[in-house]
Protein backbone atom coordinates (compact mmCIF):
# COMPACT_ATOMS: atom_id res chain seq x y z
CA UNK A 1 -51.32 -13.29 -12.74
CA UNK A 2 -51.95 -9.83 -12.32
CA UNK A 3 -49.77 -6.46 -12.23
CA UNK A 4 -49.91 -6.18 -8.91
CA UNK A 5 -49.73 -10.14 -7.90
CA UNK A 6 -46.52 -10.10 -9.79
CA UNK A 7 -44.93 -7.19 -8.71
CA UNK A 8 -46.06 -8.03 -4.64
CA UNK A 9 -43.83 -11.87 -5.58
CA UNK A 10 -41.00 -9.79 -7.10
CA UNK A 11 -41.02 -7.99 -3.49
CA UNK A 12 -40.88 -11.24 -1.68
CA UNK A 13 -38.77 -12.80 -3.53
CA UNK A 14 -36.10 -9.88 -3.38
CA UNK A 15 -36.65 -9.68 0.36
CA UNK A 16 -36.15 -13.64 0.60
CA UNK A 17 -32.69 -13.11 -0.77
CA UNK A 18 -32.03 -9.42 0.96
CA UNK A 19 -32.64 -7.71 -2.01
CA UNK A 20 -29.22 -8.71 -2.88
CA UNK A 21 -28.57 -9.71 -6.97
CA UNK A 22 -25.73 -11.69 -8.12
CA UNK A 23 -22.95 -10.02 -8.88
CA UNK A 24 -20.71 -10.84 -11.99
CA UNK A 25 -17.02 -11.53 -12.32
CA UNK A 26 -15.86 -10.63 -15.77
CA UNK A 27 -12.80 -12.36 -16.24
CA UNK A 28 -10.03 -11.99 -19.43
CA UNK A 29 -8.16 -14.89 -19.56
CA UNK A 30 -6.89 -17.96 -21.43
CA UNK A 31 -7.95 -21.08 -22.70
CA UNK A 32 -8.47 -23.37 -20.00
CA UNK A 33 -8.05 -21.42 -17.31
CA UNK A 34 -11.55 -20.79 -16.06
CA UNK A 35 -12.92 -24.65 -16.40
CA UNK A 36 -16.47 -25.40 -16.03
CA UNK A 37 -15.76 -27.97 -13.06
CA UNK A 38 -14.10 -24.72 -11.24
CA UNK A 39 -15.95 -22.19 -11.42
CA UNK A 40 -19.12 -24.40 -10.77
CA UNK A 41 -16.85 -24.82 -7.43
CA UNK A 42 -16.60 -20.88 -6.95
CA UNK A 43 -20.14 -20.37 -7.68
CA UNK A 44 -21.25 -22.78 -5.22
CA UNK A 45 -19.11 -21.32 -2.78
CA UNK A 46 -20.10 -17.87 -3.53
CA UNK A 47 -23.52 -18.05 -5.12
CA UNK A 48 -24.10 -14.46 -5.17
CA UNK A 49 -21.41 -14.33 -7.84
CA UNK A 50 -21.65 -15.31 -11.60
CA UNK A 51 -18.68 -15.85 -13.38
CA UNK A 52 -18.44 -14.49 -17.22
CA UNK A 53 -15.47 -15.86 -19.56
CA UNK A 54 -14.01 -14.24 -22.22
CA UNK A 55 -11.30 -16.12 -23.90
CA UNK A 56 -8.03 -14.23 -25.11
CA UNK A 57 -4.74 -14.01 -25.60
CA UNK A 58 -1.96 -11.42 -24.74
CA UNK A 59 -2.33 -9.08 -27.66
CA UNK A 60 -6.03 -9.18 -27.25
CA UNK A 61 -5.88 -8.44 -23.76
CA UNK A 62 -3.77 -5.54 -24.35
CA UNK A 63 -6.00 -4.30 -26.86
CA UNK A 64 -9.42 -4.60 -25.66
CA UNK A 65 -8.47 -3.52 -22.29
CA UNK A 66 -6.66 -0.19 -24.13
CA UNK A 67 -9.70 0.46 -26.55
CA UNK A 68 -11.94 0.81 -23.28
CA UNK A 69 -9.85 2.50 -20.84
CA UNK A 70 -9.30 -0.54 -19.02
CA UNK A 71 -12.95 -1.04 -18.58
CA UNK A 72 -15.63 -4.13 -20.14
CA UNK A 73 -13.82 -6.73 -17.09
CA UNK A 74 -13.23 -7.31 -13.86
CA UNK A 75 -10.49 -8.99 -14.03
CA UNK A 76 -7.30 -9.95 -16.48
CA UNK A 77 -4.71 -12.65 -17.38
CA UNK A 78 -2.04 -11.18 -19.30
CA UNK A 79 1.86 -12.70 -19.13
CA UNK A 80 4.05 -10.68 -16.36
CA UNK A 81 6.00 -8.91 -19.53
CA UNK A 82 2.53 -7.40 -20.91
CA UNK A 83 2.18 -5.64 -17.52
CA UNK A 84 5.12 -2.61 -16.99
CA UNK A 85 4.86 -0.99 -20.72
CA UNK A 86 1.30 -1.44 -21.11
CA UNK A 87 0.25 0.50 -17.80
CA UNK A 88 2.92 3.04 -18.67
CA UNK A 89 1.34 3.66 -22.37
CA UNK A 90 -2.37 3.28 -21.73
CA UNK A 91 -3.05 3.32 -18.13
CA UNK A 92 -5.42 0.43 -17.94
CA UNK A 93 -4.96 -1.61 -14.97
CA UNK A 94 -4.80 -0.48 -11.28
CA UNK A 95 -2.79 -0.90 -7.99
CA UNK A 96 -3.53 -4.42 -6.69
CA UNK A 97 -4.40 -4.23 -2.42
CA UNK A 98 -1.97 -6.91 -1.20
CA UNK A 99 -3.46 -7.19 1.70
CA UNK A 100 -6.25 -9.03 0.14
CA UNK A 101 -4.35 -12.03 -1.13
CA UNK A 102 -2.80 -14.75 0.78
CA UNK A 103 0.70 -14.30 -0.64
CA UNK A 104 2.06 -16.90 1.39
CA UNK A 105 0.85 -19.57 -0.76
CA UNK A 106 2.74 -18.58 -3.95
CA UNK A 107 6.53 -19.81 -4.94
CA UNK A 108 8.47 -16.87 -3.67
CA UNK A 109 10.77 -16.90 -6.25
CA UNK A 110 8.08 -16.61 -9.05
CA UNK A 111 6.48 -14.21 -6.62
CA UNK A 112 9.18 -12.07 -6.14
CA UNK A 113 10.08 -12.22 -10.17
CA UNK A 114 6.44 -10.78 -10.63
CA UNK A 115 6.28 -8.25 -8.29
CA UNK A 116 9.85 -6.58 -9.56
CA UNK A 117 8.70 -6.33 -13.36
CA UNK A 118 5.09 -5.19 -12.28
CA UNK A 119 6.11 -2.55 -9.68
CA UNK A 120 5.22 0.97 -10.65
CA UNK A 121 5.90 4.06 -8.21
CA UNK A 122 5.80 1.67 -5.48
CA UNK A 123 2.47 -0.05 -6.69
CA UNK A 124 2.41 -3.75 -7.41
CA UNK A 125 0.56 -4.28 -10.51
CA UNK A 126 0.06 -8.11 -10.26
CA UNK A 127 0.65 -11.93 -9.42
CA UNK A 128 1.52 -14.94 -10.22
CA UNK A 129 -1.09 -17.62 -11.07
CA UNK A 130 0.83 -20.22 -13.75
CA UNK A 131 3.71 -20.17 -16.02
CA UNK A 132 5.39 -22.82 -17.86
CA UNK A 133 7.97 -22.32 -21.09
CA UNK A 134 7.74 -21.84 -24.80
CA UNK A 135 10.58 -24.39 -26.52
CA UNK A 136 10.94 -27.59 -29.13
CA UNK A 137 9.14 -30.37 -29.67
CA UNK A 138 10.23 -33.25 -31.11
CA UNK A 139 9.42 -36.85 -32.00
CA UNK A 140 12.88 -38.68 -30.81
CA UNK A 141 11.68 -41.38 -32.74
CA UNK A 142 12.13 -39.45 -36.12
CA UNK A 143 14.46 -36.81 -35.00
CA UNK A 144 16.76 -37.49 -31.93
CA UNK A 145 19.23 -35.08 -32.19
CA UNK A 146 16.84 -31.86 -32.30
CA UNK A 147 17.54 -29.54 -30.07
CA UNK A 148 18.18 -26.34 -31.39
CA UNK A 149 16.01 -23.20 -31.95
CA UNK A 150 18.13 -23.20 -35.49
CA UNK A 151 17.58 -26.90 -36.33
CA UNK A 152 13.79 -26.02 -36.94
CA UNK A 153 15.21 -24.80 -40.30
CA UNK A 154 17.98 -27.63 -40.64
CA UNK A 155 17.46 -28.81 -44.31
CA UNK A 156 17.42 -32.72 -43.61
CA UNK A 157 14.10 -32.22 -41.87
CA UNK A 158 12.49 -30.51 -44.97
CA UNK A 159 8.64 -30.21 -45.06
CA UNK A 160 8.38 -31.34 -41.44
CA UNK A 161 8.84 -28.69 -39.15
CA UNK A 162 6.09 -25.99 -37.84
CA UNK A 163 6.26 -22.84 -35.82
CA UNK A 164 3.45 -20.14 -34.60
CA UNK A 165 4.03 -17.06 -35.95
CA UNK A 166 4.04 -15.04 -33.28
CA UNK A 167 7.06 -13.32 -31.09
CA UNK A 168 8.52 -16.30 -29.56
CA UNK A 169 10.01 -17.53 -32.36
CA UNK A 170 11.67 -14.41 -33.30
CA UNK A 171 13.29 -14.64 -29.80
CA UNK A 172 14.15 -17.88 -29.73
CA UNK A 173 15.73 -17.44 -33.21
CA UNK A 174 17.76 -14.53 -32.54
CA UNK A 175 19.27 -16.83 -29.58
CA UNK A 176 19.97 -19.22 -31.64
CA UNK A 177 21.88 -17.12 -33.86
CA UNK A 178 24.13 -16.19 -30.96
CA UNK A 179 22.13 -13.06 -30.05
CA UNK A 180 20.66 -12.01 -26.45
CA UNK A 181 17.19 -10.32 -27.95
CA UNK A 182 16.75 -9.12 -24.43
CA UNK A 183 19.83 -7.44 -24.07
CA UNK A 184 19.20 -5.63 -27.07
CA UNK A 185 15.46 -4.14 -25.67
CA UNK A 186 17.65 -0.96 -24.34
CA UNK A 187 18.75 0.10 -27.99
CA UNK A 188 16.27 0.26 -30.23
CA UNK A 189 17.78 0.50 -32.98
CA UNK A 190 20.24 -2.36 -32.51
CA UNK A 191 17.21 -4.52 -31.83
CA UNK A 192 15.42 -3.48 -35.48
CA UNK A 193 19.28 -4.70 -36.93
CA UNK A 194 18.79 -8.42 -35.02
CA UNK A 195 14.79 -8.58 -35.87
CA UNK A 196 16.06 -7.82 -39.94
CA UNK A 197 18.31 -10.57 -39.97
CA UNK A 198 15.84 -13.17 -37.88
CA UNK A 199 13.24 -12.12 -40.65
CA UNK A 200 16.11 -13.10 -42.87
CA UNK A 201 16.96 -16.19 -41.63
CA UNK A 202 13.21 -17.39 -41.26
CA UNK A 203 11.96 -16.16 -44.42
CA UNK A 204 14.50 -18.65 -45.42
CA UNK A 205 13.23 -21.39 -43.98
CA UNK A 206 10.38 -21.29 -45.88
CA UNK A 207 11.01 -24.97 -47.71
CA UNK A 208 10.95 -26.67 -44.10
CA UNK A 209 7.73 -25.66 -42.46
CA UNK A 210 4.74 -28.06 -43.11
CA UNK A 211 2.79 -25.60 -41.50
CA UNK A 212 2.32 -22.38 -39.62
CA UNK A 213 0.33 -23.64 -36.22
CA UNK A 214 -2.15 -21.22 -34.72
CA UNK A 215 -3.40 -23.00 -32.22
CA UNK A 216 -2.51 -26.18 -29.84
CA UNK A 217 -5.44 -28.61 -31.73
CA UNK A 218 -3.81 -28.38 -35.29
CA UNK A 219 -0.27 -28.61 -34.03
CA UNK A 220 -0.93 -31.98 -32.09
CA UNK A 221 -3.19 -32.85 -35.18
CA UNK A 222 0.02 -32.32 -37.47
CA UNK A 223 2.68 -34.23 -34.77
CA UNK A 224 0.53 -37.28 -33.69
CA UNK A 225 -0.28 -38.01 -37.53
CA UNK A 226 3.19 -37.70 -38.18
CA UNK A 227 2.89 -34.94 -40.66
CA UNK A 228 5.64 -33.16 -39.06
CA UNK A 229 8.61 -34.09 -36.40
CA UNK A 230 9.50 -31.61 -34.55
CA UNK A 231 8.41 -27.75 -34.08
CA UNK A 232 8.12 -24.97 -31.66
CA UNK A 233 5.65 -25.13 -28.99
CA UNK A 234 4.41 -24.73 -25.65
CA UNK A 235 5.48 -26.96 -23.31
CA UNK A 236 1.95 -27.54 -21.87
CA UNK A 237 0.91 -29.14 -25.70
CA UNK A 238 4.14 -31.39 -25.89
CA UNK A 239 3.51 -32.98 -22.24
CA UNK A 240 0.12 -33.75 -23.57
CA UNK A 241 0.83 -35.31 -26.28
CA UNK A 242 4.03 -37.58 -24.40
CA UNK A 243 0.62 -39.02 -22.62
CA UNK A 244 -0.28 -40.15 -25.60
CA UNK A 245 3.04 -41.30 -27.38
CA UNK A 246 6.19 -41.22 -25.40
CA UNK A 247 8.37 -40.36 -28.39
CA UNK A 248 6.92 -37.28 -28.36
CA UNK A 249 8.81 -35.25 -25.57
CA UNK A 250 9.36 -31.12 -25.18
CA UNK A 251 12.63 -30.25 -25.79
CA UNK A 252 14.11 -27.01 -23.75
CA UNK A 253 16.79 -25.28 -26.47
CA UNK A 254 19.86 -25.79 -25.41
CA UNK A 255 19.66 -21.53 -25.57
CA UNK A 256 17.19 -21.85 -22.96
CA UNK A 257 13.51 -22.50 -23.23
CA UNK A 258 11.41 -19.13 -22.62
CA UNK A 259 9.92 -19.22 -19.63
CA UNK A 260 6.82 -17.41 -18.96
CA UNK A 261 4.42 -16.51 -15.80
CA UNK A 262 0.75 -15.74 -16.70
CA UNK A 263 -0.56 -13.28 -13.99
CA UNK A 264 -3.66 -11.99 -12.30
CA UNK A 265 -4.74 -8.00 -12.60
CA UNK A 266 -7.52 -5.64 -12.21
CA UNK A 267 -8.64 -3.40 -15.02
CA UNK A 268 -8.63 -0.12 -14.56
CA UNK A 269 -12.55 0.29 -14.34
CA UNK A 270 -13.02 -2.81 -13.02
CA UNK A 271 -16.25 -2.84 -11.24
CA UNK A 272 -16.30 -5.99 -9.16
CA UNK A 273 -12.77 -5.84 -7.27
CA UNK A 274 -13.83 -7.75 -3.97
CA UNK A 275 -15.43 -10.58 -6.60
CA UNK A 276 -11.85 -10.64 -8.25
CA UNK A 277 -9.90 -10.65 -5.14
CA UNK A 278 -11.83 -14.27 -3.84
CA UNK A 279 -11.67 -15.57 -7.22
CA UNK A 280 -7.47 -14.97 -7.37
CA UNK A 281 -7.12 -16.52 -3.62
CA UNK A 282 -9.95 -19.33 -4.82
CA UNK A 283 -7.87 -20.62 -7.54
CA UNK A 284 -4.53 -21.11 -5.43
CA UNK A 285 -6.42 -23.37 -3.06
CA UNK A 286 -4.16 -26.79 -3.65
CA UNK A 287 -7.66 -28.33 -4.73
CA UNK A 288 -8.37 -26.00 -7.36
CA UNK A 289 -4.79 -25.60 -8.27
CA UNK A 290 -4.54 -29.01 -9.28
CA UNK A 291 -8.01 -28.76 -11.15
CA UNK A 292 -6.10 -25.94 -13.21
CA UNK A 293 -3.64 -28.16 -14.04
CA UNK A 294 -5.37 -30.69 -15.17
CA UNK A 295 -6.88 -28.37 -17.23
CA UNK A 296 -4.42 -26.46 -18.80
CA UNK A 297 -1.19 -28.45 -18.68
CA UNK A 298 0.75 -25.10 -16.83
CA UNK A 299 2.08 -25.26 -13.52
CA UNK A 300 0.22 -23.23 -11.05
CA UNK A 301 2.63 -20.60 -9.08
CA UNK A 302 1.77 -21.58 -5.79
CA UNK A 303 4.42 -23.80 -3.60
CA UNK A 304 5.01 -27.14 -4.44
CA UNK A 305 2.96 -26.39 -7.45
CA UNK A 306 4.62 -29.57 -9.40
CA UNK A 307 3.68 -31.92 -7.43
CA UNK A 308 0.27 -30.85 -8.16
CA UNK A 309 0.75 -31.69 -11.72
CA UNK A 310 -1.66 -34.31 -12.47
CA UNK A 311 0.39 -37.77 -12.53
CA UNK A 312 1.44 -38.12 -16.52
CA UNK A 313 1.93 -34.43 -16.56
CA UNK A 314 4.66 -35.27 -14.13
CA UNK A 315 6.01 -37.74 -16.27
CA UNK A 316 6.58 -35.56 -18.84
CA UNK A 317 8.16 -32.83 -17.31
CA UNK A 318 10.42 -35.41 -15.81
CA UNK A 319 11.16 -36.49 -19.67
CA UNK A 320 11.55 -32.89 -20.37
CA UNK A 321 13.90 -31.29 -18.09
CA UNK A 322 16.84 -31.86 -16.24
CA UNK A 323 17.77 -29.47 -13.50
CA UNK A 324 20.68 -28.05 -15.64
CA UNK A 325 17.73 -27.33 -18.24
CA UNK A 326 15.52 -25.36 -15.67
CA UNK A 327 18.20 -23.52 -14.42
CA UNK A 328 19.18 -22.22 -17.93
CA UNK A 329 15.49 -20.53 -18.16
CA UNK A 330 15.20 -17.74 -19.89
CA UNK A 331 12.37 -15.84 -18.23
CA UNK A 332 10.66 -12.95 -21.09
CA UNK A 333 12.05 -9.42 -20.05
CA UNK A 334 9.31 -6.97 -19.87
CA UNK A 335 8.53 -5.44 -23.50
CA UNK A 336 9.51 -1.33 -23.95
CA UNK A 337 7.51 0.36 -25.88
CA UNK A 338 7.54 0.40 -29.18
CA UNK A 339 8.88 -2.81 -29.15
CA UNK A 340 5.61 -5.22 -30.18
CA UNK A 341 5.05 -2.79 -33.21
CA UNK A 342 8.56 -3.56 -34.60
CA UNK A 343 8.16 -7.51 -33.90
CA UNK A 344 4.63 -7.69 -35.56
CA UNK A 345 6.17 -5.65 -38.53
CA UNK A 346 8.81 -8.48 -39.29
CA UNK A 347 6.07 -11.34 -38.31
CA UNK A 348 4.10 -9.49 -41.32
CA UNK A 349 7.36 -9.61 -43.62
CA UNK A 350 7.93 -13.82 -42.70
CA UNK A 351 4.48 -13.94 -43.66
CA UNK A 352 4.25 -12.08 -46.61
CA UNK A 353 7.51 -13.76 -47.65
CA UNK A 354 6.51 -17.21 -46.65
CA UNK A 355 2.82 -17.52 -47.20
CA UNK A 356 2.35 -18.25 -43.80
C-alpha cells in the first residue's frame, strides 16, 4: 500500500465514523465494581466510549488523586467519609451537576446521608452507588456466642481469630471498649488518648490472631479451611462464604456494625465528565444494579436495592441481620483532618508490636 493509498483509507474511514474517536472513561474504583459483563453492556450501548479500570482502594484514591491535582481519571469511587476533608485539604474533586443524574432512583435515605457529608458551600460533591457494613464473622459451629468487637481477643479462641489492619478495627475496638470514636473526632487530642489505649489493647491480642488478612481471598482461604473461627470482615465476604457453608454467618457487633456507602465523584481535572455522568446513571439501571451485586456482594443504593441481591445473597443477609441490628448502624462520620495520619501511626505501632 502506498503513502498516499493509506492515508486517502484513513480519510474514509474517519469520515465513515464522523471523524469521531472513542472517547475513554477512566474510572478509580474497587474490586468488582466495573465487571467485564457490564461494561461490555455500556460499551455496546455507547460504543464511542472505552472504559479504562484502575483498581483501588480508599487511601489510594486519596492519594493518587492528591499527587495529580485531581487529574489521571475521569471518574472516582471513594467511601462518602473520604469526600468532605479530602476536598477541603487538596482540592481534587469538583461540583457534581445534579441535573444530570436521575436521583429519583436512589434510596433517599442513603441519598440524603450522602449529600449532607459531601456538601461544600452549597456544592454536592457526590452519590451514592453501594454500601454495605464492616463487622464479625463467625463460624457458629465453632464459636456461637461471638459477637463482640472485644471477643476477637477473648483468650479461649487463641490462634483463631484474624483482623485487617486497617482503621476499622481501631473503631470498632474503641466501641467495644465503651468509647464513641466518632464523638471524639471534634477533640483531637482526646481522640490520640482512645487510639493509645486501642493500640494497647490490640497489641495485646497478639497471641489470638492466626493472621492479619489483607485481602477477601486469604481471609475466606483461612475461615473455610477452618484455620480460624471467627474475625473481622466485610459483610460482602461473610455472605459469600454462608453460600458455601451455612455456619459461616456475618455477625453485626452488638456495638453496631460500621456501615459504609461507597460513592461516585469527578476528579478535579477530569476530562470526560459527560462519559462519567452516563456511566453513574448506567449502573443504577435495576439490570445492571443487580449485575453489581452479583459481582461484588454490596447492596447497590438505588430503591429496593435488596431485593436485587442475587437470591443466596439474600439468604444471608436474612441470617445476618435482624431489623433491631440494622437500625443500630453505625454509619462512618466523615474523617477531619489530621485524623488518618494519627490512625495509620497506631496501625504502624500494632504492627510493629505484633508482627503483623
Amino acid at each position: 500500500m502506498t503513502m498516499k493509498t493509506a492515508v486517502l483509507l484513513a480519510a474514509t474511514m474517519l469520515a465513515g465514523t464522523g471523524g469521531v474517536q472513542a472517547e475513554t472513561l477512566r474510572l478509580l474504583t474497587w474490586g468488582g465494581y466495573a465487571p467485564e459483563n457490564v461494561i461490555a453492556k455500556f460499551e455496546e450501548m455507547y460504543p464511542d466510549i472505552d472504559v479504562e479500570v484502575t483498581l483501588s482502594n480508599n487511601e489510594e484514591m486519596v492519594a493518587k488523586l492528591r499527587a495529580t491535582g485531581g487529574a489521571g481519571f475521569d471518574l472516582a469511587q471513594p467511601s462518602h467519609d473520604r469526600i468532605y476533608a479530602p476536598q477541603l485539604e487538596y482540592d481534587i474533586y469538583k461540583p457534581l451537576d445534579i441535573s444530570k443524574i436521575d436521583t429519583s432512583v436512589f434510596e433517599p435515605k442513603l441519598l440524603d446521608g450522602v449529600k449532607a457529608n459531601t456538601t461544600i458551600d452549597g456544592e454536592v460533591y457526590a452519590v451514592p452507588h453501594q454500601w454495605g457494613t464492616s463487622g464479625l464473622m463467625a463460624d457458629k459451629s465453632k464459636a456461637p456466642d461471638f459477637k463482640s468487637w472485644g471477643d476477637l481477643c477473648d483468650p479461649k479462641y487463641k490462634g483463631k481469630t484474624s483482623m485487617r489492619l486497617k482503621r476499622t478495627i481501631l473503631l470498632g475496638t474503641a466501641y467495644a471498649m465503651g468509647e464513641d470514636p466518632f464523638a471524639t473526632y471534634s477533640d483531637l487530642d482526646a481522640y490520640q488518648e482512645l487510639l493509645d489505649k486501642v493500640v494497647d489493647k490490640l497489641s495485646a491480642c497478639k497471641d489470638n490472631i492466626k493472621a492479619y488478612w489483607k485481602g477477601g481471598d486469604d481471609l475466606s482461604a483461612m475461615m473455610l479451611s477452618g484455620e480460624i473461627v471467627a474475625s473481622e470482615t466485610w459483610d460482602s465476604t461473610a455472605y459469600k462464604l454462608y453460600n458455601e457453608n451455612n455456619n459461616i454467618v456475618f455477625v453485626p457487633p452488638e456495638t453496631g456494625a460500621l456501615a459504609w456507602i461507597d460513592t461516585f465523584v469527578i476528579p478535579r481535572k477530569g476530562e470526560a465528565d459527560d462519559a462519567a455522568y452516563k456511566w453513574i446513571n448506567f449502573v443504577l439501571q435495576p439490570e445492571i444494579s443487580q449485575m453489581m451485586s452479583e459481582s461484588t456482594g454490596a447492596i447497590v443504593a438505588v430503591k429496593g436495592g435488596k431485593d436485587l441481591l442475587p437470591d443466596h445473597l439474600k439468604a444471608a443477609v436474612n441470617a445476618a441481620f435482624t431489623d433491631e441490628d440494622i437500625n443500630n448502624l453505625k454509619f462512618f462520620a466523615n474523617i477531619p483532618p489530621g485524623v488518618e495520619d494519627m490512625e495509620g501511626k497506631a496501625l504502624e505501632k500494632i504492627q510493629a508490636a505484633t508482627g503483623g
